[in-house]
C-alpha atoms as a PDB file:
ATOM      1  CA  UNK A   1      23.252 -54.699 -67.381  1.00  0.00           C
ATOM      2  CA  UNK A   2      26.655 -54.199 -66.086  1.00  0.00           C
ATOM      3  CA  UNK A   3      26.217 -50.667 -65.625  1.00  0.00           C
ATOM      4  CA  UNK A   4      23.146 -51.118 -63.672  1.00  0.00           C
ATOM      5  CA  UNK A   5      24.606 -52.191 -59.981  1.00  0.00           C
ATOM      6  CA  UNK A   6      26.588 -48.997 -59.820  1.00  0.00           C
ATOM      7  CA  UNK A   7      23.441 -46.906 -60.513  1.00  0.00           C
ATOM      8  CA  UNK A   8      21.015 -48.980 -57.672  1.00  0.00           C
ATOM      9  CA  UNK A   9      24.031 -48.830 -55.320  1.00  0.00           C
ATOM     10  CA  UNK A  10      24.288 -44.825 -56.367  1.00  0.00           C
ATOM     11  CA  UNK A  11      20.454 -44.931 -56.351  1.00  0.00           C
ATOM     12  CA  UNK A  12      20.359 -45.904 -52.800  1.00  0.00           C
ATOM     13  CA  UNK A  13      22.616 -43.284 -51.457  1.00  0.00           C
ATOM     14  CA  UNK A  14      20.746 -40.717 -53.366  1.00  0.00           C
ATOM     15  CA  UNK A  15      17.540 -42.127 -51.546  1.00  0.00           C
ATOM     16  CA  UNK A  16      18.917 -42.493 -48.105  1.00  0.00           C
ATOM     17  CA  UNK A  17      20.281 -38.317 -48.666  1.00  0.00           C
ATOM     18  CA  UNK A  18      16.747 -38.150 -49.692  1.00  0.00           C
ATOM     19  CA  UNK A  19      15.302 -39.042 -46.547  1.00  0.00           C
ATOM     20  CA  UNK A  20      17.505 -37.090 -44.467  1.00  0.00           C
ATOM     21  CA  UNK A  21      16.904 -34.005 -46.378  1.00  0.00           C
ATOM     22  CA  UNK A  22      13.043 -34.701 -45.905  1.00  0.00           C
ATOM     23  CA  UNK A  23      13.788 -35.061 -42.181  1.00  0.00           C
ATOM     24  CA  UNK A  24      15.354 -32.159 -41.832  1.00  0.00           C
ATOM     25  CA  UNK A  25      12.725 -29.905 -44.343  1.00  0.00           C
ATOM     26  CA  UNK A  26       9.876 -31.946 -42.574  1.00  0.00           C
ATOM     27  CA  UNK A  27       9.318 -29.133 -40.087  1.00  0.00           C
ATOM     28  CA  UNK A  28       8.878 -26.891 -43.174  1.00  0.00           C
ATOM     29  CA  UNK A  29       6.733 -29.139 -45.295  1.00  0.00           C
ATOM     30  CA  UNK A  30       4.428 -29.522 -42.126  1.00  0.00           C
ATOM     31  CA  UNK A  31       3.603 -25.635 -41.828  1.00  0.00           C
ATOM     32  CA  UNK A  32       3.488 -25.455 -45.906  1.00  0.00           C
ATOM     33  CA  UNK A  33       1.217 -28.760 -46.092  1.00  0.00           C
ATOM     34  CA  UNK A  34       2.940 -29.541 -48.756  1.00  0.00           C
ATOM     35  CA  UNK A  35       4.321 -33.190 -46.945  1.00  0.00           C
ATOM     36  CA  UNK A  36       2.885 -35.346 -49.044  1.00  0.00           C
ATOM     37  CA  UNK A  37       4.775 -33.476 -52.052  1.00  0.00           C
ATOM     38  CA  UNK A  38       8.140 -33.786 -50.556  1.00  0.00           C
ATOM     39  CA  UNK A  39       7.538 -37.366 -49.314  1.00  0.00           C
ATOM     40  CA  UNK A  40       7.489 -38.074 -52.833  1.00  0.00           C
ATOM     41  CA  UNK A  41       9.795 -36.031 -53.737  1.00  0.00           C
ATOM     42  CA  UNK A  42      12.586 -36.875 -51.675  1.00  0.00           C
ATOM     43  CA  UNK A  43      11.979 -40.342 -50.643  1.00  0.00           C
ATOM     44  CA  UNK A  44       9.395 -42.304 -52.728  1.00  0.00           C
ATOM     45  CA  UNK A  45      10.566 -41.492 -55.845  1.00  0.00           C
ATOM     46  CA  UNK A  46      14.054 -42.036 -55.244  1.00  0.00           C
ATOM     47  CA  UNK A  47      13.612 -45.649 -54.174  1.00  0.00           C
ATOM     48  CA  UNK A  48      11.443 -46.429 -56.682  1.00  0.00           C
ATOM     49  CA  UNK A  49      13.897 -45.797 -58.962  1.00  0.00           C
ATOM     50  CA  UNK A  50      16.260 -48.303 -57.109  1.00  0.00           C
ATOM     51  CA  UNK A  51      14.074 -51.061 -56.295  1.00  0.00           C
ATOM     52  CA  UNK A  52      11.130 -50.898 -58.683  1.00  0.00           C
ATOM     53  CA  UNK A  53      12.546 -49.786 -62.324  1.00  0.00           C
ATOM     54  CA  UNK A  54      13.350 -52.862 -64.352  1.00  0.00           C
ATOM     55  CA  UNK A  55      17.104 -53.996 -65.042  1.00  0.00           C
ATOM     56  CA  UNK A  56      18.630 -51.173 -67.794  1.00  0.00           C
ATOM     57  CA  UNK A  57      15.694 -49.242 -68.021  1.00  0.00           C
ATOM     58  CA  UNK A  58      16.944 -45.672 -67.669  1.00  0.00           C
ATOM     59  CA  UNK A  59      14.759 -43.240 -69.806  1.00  0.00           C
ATOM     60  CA  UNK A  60      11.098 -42.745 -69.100  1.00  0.00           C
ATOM     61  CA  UNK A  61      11.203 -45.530 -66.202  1.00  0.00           C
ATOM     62  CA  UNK A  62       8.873 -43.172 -64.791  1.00  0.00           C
ATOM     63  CA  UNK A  63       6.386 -42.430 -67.247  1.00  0.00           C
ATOM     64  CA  UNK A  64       6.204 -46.399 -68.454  1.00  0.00           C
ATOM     65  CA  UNK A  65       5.228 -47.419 -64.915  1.00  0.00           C
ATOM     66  CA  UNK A  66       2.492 -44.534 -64.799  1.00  0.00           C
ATOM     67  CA  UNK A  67       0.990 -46.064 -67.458  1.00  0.00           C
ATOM     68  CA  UNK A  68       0.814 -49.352 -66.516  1.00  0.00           C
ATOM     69  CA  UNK A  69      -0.599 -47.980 -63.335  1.00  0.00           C
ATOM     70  CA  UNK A  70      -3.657 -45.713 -64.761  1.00  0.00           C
ATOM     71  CA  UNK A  71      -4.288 -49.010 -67.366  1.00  0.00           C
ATOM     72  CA  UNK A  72      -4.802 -51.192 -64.309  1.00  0.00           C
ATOM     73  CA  UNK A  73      -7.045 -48.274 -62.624  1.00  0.00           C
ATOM     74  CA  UNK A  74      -9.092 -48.219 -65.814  1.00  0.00           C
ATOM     75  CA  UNK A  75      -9.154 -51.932 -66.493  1.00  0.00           C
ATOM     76  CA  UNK A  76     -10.555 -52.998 -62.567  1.00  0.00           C
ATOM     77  CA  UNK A  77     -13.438 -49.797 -63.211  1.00  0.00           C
END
């Protein structure tokens, strides 16, 4: 658990270049349409993985909250 404030406070940097490389590729995204893609991309994903992936959970954080995700989507049909 020790390990895991370095990587949130290197998580947040990483997000925060994130969104100023989507800033700056935003005019590019636009004419693509492709802005949703690099929204992700560049800034949701990045602080998910800083604010939303549990304490010392570094492999498949992603994957394990997709699935909880499409089980909730199935379970409220």
């Amino acid at each position: 658990m020790v390990i895991d404030v370095p990587i949130r406070i290197l998580g947040l940097g990483l997000a925060v270049v994130g969104t100023a490389f989507f800033i700056v590729a935003l005019p590019f995204a636009l004419s693509s349409g492709s802005t949703g893609d690099a929204w992700d991309a560049l800034v949701a994903e990045p602080f998910q993985f800083t604010f939303t992936r549990p304490l010392g959970k570094f492999d498949e954080w992603k994957s394990s909250s997709m699935e909880s995700d499409s089980s909730e989507l199935i379970t409220s049909e």
